[in-house]
C-alpha atoms as a PDB file:
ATOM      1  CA  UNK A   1     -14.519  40.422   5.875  1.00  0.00           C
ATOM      2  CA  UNK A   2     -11.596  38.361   5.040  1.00  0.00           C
ATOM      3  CA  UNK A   3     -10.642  37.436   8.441  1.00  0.00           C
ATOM      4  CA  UNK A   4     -14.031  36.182   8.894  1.00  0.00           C
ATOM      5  CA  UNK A   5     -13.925  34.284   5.437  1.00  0.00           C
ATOM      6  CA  UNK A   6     -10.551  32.880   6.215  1.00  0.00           C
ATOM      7  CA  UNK A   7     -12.044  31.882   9.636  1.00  0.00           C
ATOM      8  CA  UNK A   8     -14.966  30.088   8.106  1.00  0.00           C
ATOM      9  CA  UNK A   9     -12.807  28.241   5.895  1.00  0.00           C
ATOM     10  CA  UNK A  10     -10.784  27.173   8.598  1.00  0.00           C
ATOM     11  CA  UNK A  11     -13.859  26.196  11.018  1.00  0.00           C
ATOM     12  CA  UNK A  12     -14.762  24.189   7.711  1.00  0.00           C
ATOM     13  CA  UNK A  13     -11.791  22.507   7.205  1.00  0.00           C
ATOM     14  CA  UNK A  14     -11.880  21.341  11.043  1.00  0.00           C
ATOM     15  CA  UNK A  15     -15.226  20.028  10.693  1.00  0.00           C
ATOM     16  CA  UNK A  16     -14.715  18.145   7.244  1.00  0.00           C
ATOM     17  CA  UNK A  17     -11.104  16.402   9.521  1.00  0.00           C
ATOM     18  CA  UNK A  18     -13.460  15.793  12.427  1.00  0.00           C
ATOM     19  CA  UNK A  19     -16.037  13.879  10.411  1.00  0.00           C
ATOM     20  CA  UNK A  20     -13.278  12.304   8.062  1.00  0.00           C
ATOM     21  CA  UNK A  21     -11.267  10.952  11.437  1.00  0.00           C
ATOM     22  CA  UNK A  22     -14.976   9.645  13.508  1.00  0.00           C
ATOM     23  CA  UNK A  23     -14.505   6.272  12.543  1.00  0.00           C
ATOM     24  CA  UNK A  24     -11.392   6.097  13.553  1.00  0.00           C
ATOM     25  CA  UNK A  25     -12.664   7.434  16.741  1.00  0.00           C
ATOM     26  CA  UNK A  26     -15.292   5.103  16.736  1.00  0.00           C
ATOM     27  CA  UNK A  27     -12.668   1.953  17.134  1.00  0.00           C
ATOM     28  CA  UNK A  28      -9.961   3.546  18.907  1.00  0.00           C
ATOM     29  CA  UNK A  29     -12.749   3.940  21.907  1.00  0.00           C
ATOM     30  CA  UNK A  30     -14.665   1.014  21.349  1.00  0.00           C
ATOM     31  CA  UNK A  31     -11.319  -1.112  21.252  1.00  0.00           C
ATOM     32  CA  UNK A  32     -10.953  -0.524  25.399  1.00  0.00           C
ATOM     33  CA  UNK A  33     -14.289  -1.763  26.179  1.00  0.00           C
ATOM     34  CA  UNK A  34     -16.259  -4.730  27.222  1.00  0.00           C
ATOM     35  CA  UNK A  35     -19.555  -6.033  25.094  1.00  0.00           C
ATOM     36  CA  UNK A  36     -21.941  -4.541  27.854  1.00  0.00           C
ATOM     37  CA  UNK A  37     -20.498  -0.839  27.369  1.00  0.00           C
ATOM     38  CA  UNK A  38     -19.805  -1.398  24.007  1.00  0.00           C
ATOM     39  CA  UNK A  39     -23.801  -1.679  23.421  1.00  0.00           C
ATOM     40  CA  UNK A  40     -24.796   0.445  25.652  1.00  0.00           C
ATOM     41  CA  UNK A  41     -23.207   3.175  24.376  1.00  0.00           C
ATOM     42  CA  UNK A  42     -20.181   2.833  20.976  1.00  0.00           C
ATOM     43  CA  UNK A  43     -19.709   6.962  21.228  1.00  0.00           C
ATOM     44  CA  UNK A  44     -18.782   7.016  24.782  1.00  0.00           C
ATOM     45  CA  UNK A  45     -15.556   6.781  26.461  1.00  0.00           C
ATOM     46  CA  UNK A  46     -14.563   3.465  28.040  1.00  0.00           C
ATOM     47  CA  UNK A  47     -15.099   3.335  31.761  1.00  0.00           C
ATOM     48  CA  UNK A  48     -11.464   2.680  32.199  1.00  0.00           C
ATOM     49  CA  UNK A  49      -8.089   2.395  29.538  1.00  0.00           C
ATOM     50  CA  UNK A  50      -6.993  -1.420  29.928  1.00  0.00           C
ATOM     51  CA  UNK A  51      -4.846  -3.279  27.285  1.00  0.00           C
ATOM     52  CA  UNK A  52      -6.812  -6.268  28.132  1.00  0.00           C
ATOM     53  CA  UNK A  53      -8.827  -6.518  25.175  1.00  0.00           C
ATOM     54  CA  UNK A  54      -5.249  -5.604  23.152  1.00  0.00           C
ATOM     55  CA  UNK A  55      -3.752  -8.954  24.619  1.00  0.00           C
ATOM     56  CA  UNK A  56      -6.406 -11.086  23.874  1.00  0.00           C
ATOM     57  CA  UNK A  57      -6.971 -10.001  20.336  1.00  0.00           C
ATOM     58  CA  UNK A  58      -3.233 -10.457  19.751  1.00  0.00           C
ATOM     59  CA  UNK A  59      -3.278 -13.905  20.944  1.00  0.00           C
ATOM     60  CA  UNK A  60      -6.214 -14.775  19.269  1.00  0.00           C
ATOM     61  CA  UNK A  61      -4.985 -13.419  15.740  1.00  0.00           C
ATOM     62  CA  UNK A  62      -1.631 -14.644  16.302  1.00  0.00           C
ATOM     63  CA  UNK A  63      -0.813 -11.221  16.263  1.00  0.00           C
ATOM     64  CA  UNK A  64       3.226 -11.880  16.194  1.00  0.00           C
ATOM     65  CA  UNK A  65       3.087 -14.106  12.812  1.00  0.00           C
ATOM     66  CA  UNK A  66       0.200 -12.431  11.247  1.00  0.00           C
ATOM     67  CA  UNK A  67       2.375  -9.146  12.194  1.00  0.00           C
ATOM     68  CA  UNK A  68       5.732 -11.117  10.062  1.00  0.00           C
ATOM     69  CA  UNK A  69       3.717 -12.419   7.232  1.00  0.00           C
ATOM     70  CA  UNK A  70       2.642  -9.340   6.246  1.00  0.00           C
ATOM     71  CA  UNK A  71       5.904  -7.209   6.755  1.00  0.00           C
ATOM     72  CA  UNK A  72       7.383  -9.915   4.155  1.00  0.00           C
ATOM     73  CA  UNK A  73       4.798  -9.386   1.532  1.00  0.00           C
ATOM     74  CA  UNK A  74       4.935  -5.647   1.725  1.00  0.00           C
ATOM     75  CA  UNK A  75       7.899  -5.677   1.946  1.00  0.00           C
ATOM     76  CA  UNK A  76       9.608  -7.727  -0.558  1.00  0.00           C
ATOM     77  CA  UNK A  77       6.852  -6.449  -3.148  1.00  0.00           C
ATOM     78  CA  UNK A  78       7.625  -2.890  -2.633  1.00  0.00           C
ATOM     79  CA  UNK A  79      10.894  -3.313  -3.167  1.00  0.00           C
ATOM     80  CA  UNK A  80      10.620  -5.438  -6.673  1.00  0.00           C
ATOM     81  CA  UNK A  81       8.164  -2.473  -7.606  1.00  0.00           C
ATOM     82  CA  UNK A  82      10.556   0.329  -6.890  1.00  0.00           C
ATOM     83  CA  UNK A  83      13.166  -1.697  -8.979  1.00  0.00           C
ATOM     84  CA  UNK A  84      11.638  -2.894 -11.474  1.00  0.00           C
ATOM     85  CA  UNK A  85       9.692  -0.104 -12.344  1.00  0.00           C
ATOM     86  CA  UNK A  86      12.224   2.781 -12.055  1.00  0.00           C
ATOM     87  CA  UNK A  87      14.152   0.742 -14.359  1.00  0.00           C
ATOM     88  CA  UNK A  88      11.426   0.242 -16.679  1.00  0.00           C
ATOM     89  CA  UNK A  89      10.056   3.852 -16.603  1.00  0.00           C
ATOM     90  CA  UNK A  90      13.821   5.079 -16.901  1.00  0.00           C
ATOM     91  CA  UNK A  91      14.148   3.564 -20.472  1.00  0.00           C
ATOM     92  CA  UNK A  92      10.449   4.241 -22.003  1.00  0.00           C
ATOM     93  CA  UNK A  93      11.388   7.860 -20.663  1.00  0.00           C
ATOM     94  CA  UNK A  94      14.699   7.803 -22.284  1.00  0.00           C
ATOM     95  CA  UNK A  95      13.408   5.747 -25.574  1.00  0.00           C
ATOM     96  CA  UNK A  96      11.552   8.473 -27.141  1.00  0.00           C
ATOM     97  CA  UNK A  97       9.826   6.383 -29.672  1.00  0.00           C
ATOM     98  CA  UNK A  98       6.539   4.769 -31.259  1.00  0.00           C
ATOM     99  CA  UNK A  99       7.037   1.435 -29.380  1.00  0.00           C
ATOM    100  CA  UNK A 100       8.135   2.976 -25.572  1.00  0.00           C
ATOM    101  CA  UNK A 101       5.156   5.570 -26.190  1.00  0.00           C
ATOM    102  CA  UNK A 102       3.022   2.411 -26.799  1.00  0.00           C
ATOM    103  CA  UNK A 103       4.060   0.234 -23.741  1.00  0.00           C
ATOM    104  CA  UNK A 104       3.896   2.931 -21.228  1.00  0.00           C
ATOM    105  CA  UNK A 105       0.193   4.000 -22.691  1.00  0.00           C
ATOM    106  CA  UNK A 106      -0.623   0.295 -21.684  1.00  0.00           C
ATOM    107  CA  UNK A 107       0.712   0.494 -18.686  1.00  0.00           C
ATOM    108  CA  UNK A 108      -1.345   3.865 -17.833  1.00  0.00           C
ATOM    109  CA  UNK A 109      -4.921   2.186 -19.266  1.00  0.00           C
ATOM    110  CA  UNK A 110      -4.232  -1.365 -16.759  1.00  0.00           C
ATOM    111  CA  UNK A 111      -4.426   1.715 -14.115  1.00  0.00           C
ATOM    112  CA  UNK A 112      -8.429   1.888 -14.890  1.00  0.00           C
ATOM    113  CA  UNK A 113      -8.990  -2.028 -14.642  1.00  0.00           C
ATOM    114  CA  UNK A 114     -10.729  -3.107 -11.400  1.00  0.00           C
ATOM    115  CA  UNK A 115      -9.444  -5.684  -9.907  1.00  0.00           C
ATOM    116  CA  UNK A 116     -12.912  -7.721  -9.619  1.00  0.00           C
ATOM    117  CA  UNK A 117     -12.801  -7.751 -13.789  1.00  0.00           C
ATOM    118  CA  UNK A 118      -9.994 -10.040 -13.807  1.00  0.00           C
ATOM    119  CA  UNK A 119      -9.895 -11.601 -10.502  1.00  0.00           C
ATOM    120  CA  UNK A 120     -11.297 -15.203 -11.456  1.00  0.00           C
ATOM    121  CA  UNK A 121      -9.178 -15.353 -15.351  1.00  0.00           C
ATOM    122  CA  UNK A 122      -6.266 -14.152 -13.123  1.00  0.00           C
ATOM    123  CA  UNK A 123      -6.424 -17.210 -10.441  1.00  0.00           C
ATOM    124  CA  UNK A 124      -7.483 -19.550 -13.270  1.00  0.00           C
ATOM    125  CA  UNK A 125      -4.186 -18.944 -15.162  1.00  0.00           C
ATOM    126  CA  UNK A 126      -2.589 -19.258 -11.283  1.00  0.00           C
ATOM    127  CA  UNK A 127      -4.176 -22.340 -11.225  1.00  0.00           C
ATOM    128  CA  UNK A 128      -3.022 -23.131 -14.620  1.00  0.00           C
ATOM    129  CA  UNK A 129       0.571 -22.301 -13.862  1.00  0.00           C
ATOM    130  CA  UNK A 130       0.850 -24.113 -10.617  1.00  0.00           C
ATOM    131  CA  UNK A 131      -1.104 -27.487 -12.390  1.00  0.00           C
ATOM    132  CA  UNK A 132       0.845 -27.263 -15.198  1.00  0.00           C
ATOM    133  CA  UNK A 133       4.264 -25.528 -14.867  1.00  0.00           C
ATOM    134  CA  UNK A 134       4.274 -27.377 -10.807  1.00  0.00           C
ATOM    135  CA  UNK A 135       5.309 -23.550 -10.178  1.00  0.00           C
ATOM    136  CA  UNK A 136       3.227 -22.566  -6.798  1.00  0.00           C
ATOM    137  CA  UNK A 137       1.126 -19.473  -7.369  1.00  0.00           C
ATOM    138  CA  UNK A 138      -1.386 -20.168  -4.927  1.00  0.00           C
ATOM    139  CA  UNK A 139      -1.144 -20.374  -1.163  1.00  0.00           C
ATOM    140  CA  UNK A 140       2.041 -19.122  -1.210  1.00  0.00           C
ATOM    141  CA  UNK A 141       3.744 -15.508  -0.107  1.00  0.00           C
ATOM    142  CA  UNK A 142       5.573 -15.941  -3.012  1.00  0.00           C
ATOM    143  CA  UNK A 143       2.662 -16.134  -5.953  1.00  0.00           C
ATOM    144  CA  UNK A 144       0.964 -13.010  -3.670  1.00  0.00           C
ATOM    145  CA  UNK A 145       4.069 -11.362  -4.064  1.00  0.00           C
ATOM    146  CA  UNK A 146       3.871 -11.877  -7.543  1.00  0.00           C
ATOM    147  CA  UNK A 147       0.312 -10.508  -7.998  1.00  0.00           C
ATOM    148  CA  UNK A 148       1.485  -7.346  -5.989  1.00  0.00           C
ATOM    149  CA  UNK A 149       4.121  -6.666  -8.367  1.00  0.00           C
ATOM    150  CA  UNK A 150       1.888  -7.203 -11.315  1.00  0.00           C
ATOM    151  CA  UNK A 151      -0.490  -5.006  -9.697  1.00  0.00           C
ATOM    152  CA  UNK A 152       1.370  -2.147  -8.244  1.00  0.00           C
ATOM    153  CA  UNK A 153       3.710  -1.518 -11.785  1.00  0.00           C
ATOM    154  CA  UNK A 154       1.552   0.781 -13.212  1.00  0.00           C
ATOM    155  CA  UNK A 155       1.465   3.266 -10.987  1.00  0.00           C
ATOM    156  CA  UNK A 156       4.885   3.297 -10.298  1.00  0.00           C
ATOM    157  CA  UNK A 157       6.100   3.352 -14.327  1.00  0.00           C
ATOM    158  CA  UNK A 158       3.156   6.317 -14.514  1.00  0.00           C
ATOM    159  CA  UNK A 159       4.836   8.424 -11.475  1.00  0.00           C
ATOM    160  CA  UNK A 160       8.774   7.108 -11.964  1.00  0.00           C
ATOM    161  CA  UNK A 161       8.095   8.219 -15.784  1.00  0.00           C
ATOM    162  CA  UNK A 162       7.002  11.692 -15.428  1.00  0.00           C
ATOM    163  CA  UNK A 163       9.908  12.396 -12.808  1.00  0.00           C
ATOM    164  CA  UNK A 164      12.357  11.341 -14.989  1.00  0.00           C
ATOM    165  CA  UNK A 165      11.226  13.661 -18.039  1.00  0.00           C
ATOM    166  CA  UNK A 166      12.262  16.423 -15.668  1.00  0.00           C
ATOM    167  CA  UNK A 167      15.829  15.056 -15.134  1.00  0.00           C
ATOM    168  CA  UNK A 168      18.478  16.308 -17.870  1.00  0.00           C
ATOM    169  CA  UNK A 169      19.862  13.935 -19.505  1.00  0.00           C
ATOM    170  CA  UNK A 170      22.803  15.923 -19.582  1.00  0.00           C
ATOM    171  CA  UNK A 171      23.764  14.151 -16.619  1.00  0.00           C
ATOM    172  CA  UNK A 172      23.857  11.058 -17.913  1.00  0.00           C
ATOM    173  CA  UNK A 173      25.812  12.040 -20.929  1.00  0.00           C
ATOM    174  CA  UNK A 174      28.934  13.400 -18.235  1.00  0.00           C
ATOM    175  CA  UNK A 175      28.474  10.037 -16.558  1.00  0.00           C
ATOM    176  CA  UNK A 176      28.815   8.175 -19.600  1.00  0.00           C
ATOM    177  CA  UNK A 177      31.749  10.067 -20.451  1.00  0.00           C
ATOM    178  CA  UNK A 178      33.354   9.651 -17.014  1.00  0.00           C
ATOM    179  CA  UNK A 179      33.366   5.621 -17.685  1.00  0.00           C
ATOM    180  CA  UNK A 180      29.933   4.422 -16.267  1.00  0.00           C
ATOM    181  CA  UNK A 181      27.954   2.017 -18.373  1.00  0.00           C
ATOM    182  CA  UNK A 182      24.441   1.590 -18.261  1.00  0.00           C
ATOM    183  CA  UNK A 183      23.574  -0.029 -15.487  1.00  0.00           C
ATOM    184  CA  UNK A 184      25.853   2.389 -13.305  1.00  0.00           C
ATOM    185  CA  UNK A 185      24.351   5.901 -14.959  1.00  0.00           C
ATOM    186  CA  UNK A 186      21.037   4.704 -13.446  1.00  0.00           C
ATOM    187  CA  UNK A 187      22.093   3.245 -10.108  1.00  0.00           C
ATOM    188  CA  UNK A 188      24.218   5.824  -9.426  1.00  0.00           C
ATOM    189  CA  UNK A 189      23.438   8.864 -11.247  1.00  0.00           C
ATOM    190  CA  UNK A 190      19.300   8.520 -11.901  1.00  0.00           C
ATOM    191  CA  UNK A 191      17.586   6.416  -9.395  1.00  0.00           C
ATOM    192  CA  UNK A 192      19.397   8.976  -6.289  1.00  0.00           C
ATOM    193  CA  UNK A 193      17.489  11.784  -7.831  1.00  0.00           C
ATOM    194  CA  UNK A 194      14.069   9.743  -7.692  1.00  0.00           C
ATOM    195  CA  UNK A 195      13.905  10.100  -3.610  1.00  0.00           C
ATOM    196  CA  UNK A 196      11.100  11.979  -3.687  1.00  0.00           C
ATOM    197  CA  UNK A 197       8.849   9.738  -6.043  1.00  0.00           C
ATOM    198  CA  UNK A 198      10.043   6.408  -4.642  1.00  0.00           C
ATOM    199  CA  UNK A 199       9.627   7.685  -1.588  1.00  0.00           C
ATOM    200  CA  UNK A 200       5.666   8.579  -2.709  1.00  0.00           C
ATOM    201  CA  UNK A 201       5.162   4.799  -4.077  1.00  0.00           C
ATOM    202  CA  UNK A 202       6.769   3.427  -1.029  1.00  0.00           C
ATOM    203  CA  UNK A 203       3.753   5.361   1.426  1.00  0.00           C
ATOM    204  CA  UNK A 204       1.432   4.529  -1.403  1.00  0.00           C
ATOM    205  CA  UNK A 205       1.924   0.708  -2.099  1.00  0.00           C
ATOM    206  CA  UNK A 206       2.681   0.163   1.897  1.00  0.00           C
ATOM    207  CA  UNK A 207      -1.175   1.460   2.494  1.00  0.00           C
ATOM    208  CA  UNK A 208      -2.287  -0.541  -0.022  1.00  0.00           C
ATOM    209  CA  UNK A 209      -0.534  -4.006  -0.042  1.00  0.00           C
ATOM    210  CA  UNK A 210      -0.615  -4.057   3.819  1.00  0.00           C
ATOM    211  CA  UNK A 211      -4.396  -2.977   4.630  1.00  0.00           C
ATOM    212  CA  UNK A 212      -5.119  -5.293   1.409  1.00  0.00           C
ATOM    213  CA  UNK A 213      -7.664  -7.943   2.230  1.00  0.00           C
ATOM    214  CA  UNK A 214      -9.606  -9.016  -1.004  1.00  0.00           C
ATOM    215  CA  UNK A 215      -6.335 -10.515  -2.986  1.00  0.00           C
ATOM    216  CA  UNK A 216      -4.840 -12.124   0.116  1.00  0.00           C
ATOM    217  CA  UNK A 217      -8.134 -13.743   1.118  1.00  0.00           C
ATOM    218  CA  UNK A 218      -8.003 -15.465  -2.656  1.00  0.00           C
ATOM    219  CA  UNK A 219      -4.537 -15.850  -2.987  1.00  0.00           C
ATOM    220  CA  UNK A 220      -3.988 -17.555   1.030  1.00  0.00           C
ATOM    221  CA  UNK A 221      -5.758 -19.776   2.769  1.00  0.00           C
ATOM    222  CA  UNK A 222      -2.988 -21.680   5.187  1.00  0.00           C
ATOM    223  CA  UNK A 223      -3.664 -20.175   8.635  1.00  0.00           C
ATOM    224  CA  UNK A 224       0.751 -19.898   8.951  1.00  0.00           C
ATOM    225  CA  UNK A 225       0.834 -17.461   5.874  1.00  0.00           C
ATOM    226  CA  UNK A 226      -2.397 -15.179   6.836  1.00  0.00           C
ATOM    227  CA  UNK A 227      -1.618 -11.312   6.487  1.00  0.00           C
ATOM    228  CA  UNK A 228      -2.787  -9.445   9.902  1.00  0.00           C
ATOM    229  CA  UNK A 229      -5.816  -8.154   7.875  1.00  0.00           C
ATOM    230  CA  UNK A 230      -6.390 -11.819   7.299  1.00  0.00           C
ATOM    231  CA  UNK A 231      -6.171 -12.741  10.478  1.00  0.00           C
ATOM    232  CA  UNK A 232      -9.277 -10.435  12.136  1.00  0.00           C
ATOM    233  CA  UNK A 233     -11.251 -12.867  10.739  1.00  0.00           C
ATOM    234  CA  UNK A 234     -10.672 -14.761  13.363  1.00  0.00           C
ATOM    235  CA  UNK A 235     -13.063 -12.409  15.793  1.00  0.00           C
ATOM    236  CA  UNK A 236     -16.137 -12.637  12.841  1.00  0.00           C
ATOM    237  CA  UNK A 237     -17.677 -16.009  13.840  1.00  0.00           C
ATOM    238  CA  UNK A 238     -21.354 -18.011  12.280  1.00  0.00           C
ATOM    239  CA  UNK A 239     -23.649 -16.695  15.177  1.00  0.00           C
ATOM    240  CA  UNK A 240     -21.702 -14.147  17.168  1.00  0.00           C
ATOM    241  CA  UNK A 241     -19.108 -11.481  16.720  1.00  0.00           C
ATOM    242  CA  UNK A 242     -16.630  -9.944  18.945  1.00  0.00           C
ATOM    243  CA  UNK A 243     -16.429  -6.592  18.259  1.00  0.00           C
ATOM    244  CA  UNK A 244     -14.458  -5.301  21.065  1.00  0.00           C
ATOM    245  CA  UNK A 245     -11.423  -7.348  20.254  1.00  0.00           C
ATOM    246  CA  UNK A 246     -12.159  -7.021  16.571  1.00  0.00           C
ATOM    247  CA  UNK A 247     -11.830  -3.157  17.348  1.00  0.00           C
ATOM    248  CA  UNK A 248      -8.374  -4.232  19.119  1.00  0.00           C
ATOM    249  CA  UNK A 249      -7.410  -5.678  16.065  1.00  0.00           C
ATOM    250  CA  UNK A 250      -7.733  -3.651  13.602  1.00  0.00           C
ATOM    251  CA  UNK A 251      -5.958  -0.782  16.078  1.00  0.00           C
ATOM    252  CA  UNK A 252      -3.377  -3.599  15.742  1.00  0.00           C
ATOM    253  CA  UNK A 253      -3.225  -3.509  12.378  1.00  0.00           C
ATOM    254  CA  UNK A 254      -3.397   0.150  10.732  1.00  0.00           C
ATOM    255  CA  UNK A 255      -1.125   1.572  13.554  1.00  0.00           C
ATOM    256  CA  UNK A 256       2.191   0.406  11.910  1.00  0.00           C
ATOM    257  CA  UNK A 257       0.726   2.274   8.433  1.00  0.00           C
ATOM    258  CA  UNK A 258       0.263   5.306  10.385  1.00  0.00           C
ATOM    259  CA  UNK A 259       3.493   5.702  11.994  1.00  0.00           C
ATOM    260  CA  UNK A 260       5.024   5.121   8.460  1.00  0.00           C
ATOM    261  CA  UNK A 261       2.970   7.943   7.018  1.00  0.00           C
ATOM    262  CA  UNK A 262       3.742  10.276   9.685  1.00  0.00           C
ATOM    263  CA  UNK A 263       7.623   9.483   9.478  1.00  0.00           C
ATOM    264  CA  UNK A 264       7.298   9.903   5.399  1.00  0.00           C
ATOM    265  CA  UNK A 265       4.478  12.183   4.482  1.00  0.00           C
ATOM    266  CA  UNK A 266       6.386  15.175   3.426  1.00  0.00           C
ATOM    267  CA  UNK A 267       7.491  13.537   0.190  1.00  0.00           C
ATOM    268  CA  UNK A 268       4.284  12.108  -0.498  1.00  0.00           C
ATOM    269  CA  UNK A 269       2.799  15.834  -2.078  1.00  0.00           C
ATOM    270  CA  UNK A 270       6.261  16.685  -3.835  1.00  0.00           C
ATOM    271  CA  UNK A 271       6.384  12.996  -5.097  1.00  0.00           C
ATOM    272  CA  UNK A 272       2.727  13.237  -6.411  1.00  0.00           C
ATOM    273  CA  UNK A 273       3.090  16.629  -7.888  1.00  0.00           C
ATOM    274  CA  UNK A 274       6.985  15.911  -9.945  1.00  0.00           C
ATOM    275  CA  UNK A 275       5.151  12.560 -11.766  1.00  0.00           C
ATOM    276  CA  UNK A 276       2.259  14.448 -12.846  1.00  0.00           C
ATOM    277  CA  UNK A 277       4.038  17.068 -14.263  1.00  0.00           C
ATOM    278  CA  UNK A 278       5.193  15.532 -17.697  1.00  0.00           C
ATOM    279  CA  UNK A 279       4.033  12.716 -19.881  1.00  0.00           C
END
């Protein structure tokens, strides 16, 4: 009886994967064909495996500075996240007191905010800054970097925060006493020991900020600074759509996420798990 119930579960468990993975299924196939077999039939295989369609939906989406544009923004933004918030999770952790308790409960509650609440205030005050301060928020990589960071912090100060609890600050304390100031303790002494949850917020924010369409498509409207999944647009037109080489496309585009989760995915549970452990 328990073989059989450990079988079921198992025959389950394949069938929930199978389901969850059919859409992706769905494009991967459809991505290889032509319009006539994709109508014909979208669940069959493609009479024959070209990169044809791959090609021309590169060269239509400007595949090579959509492809750039986006590993700037992701990248630049992930990085200001990791720093900036391991730094400021590292002293409301380490700050045991009315005020840090405070300002990292506010940075847990902006975790429950959808974006669509705020998303016309926040591009009037962009607008604001850029008419007023001649600081340029908008159609820029740098303002959308900007938004990511403000974005993507509270995560990060939730998950850095609880990983730190864990750490004794013992170790700080022999650091200190071996001559390292501040700034040294953490850089050398704290932020090592965070692998596993910076590694977690790298796999996390990289999904999000690079698959991200909704901010972009406010924040950029220059057809040089389009993010790749800016640039399927490009295969959506008035009266007729390409959905072969819109298929292609997006291929194009969440293949680079899934190597990176493959190469990183066993710290993603262990990073989850230490930052939920302690408040």
């Amino acid at each position: 009886m328990k073989k059989a119930g450990r079988l079921a579960i198992q025959l389950l468990l394949i069938a929930f994967c199978l389901f969850y993975l059919f859409p992706i299924y769905i494009v991967f196939v459809n991505s290889f064909k032509n319009r006539q077999e994709l109508y014909e039939n979208a669940l069959a295989f493609p009479g024959t495996f070209s990169l044809r369609f791959y090609s021309e939906a590169m060269e239509k989406m400007r595949f090579a500075r959509s492809f750039g544009n986006s590993l700037l923004v992701t990248t630049v933004s992930i990085a200001l996240i990791i720093v900036l918030a391991s730094m400021t999770a590292w002293m409301l952790a380490r700050r045991d007191n009315r005020l840090s308790r405070f300002i990292f409960m506010t940075y847990v509650a902006t975790m429950i905010i959808p974006f669509q609440t705020i998303m016309m205030p926040l591009f009037q005050v962009m607008g604001w800054i850029r008419d007023t301060l001649h600081i340029p928020m908008i159609d820029t990589h740098g303002g959308l970097i900007y938004m990511n960071l403000g974005f993507g912090s509270s995560m990060a100060v939730f998950l850095y925060h609880g990983f730190i609890k864990s750490v004794p600050v013992s170790l700080e304390e022999a650091a200190t006493i071996d001559g390292c100031n501040r700034f040294q303790t953490f850089w050398k002494i704290v932020f090592p020991i965070l692998k596993p949850t910076t590694v977690t917020i790298m796999i996390l924010d990289v999904i999000w900020i690079w698959n991200d369409y909704l901010l972009p498509s406010l924040t950029l409207s220059n057809i040089d600074k389009k993010t790749i999944p800016l640039s399927t647009q490009t295969f959506f037109g008035v009266f007729t759509i390409e959905w072969n080489l819109a298929m292609a496309g997006l291929m194009l585009t969440i293949i680079p996420v899934i190597i990176f989760y493959i190469a990183a995915q066993k710290y993603i549970v262990k990073g989850v798990a230490a930052g939920a452990i302690k408040m």
